[in-house]
N, C-alpha and C. Protein backbone atom coordinates (compact mmCIF):
# COMPACT_ATOMS: atom_id res chain seq x y z
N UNK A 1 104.96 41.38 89.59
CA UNK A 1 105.36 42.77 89.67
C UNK A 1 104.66 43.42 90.86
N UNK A 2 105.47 44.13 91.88
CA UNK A 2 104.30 44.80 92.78
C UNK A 2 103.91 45.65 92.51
N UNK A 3 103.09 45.88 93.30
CA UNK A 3 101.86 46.88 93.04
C UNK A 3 102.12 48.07 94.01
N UNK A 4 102.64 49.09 93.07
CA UNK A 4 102.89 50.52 93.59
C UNK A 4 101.82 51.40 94.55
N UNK A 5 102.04 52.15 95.72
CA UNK A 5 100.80 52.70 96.34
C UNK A 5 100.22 53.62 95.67
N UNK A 6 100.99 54.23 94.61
CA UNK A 6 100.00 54.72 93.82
C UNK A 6 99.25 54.55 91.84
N UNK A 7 99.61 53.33 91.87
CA UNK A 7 98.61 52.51 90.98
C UNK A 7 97.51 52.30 91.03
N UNK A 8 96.53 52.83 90.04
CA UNK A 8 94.84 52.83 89.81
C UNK A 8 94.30 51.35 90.43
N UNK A 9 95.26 50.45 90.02
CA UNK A 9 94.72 48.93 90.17
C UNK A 9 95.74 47.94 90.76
N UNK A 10 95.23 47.21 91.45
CA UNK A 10 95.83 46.25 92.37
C UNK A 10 95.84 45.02 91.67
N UNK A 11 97.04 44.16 91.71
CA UNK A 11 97.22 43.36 90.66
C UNK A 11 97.56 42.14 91.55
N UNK A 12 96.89 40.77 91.20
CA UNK A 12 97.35 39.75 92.04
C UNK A 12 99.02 39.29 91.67
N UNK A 13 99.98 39.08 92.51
CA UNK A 13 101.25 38.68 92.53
C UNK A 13 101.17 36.71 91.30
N UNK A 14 100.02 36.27 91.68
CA UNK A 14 99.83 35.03 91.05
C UNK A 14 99.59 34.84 90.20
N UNK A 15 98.11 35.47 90.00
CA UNK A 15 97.36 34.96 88.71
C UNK A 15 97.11 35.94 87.71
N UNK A 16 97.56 37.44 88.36
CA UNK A 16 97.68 38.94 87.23
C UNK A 16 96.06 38.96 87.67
N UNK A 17 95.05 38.91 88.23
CA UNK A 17 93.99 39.31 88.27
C UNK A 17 93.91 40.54 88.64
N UNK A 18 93.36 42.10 88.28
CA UNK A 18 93.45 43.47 88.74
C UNK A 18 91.72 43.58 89.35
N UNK A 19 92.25 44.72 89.95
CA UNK A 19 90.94 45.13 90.42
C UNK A 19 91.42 46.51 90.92
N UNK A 20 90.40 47.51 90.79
CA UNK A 20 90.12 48.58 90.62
C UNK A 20 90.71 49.38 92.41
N UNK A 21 91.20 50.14 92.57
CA UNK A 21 92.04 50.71 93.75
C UNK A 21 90.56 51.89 94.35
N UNK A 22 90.37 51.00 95.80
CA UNK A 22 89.22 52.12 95.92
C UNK A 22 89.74 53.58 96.26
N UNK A 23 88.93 54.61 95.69
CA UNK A 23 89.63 55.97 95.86
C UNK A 23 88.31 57.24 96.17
N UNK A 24 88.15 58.29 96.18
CA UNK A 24 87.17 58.69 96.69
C UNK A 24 86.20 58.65 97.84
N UNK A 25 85.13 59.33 97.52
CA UNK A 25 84.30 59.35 98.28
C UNK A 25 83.95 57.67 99.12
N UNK A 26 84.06 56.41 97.97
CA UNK A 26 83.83 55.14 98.80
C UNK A 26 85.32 54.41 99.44
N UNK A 27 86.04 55.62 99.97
CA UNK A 27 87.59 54.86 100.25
C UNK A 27 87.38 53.94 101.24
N UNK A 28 86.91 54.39 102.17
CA UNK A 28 86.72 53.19 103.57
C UNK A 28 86.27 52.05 103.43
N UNK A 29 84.79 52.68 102.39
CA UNK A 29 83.73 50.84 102.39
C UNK A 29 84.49 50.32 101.13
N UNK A 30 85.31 51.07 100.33
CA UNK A 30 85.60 50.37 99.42
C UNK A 30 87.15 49.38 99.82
N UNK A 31 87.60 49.88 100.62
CA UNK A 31 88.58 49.05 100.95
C UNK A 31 88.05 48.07 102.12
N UNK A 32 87.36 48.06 102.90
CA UNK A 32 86.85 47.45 104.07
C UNK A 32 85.96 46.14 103.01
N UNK A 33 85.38 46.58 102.00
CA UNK A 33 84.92 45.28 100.93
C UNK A 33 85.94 44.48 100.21
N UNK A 34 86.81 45.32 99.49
CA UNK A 34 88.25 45.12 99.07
C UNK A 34 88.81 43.58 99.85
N UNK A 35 88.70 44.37 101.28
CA UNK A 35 89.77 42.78 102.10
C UNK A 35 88.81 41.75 102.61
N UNK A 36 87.01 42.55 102.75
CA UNK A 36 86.37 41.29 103.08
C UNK A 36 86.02 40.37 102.36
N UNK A 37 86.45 40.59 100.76
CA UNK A 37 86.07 40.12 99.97
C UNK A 37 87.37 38.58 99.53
N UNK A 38 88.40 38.90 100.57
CA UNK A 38 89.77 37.91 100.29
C UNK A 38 90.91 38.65 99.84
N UNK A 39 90.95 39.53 99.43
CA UNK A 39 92.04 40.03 99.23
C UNK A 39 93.34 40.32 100.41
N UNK A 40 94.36 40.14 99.78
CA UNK A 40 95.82 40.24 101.23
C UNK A 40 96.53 40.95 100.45
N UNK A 41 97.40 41.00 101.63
CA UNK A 41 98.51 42.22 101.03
C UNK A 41 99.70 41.54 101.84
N UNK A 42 101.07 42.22 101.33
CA UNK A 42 102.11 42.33 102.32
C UNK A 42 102.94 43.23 101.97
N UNK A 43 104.33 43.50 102.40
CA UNK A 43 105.10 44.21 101.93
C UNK A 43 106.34 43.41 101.19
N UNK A 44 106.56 44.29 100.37
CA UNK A 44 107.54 43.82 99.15
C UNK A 44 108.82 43.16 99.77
N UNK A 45 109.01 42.43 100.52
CA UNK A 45 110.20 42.13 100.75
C UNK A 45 111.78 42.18 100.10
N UNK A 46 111.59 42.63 98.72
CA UNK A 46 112.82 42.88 98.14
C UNK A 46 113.09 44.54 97.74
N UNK A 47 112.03 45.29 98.72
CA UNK A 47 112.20 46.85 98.21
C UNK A 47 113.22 47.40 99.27
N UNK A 48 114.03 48.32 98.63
CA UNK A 48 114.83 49.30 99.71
C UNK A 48 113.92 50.05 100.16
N UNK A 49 113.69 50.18 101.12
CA UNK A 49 112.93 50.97 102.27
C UNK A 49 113.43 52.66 101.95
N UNK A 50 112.85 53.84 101.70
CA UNK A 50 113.19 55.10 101.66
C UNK A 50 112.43 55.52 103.04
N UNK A 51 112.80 55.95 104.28
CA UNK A 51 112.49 56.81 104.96
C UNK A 51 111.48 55.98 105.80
N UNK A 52 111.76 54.70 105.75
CA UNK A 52 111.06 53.70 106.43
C UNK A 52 109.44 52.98 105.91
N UNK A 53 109.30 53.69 104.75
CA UNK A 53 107.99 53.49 104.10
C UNK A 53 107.73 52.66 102.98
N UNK A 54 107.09 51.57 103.24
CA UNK A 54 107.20 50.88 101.83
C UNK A 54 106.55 51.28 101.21
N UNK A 55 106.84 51.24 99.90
CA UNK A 55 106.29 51.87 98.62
C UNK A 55 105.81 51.22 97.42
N UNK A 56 105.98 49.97 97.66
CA UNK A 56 105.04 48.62 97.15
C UNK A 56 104.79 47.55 98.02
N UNK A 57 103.49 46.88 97.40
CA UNK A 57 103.22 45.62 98.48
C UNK A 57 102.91 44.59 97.09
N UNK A 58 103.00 43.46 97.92
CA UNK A 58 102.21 42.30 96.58
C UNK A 58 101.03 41.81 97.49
N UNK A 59 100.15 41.82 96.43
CA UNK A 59 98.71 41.71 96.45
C UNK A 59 98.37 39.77 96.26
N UNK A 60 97.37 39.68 96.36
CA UNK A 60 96.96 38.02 96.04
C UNK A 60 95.04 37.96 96.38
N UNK A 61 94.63 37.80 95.59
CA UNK A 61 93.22 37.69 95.50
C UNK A 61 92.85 36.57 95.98
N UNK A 62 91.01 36.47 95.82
CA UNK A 62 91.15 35.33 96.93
C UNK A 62 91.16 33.90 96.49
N UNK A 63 90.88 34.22 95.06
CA UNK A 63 90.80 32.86 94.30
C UNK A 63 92.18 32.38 94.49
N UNK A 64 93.73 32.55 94.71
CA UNK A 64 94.47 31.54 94.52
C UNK A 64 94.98 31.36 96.18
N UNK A 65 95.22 30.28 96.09
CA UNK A 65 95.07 29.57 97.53
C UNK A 65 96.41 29.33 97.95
N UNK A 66 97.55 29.48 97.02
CA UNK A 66 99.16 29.52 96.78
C UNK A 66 99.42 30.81 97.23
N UNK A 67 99.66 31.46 98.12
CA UNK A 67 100.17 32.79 98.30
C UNK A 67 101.74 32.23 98.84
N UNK A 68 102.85 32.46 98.32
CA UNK A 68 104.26 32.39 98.32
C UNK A 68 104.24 33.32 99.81
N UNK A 69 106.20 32.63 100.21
CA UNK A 69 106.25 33.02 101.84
C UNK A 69 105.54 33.62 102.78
């Protein structure tokens, strides 16, 4: 299921592993740890685009080593 931009938690596309959406005051270091930590992203390839903006991505943590296309 992807993971909406505005969902509390980021959900791996593979293995369902979540993790917490950095927000606040630690947005930068918390996302700058977020991806150094393995985490990827992409965009939903099966979403209709509204106004050119995607509005989900699928996520994949770093434990699974299978990330699809």
């Amino acid at each position: 299921m992807p993971t909406h931009f505005r969902d509390p938690v980021l959900t791996c596309e593979t293995c369902h592993t979540t993790v917490e959406r950095p927000l606040g005051q630690n947005y930068r270091s918390g996302w700058e740890e977020l991806l150094g930590s393995g985490w990827t992203s992409r965009d939903n390839p099966e979403e209709t685009l509204l106004r050119f903006a995607p509005k989900t991505c699928l996520w994949f943590c770093p434990n699974c080593s299978a990330q699809p296309g």
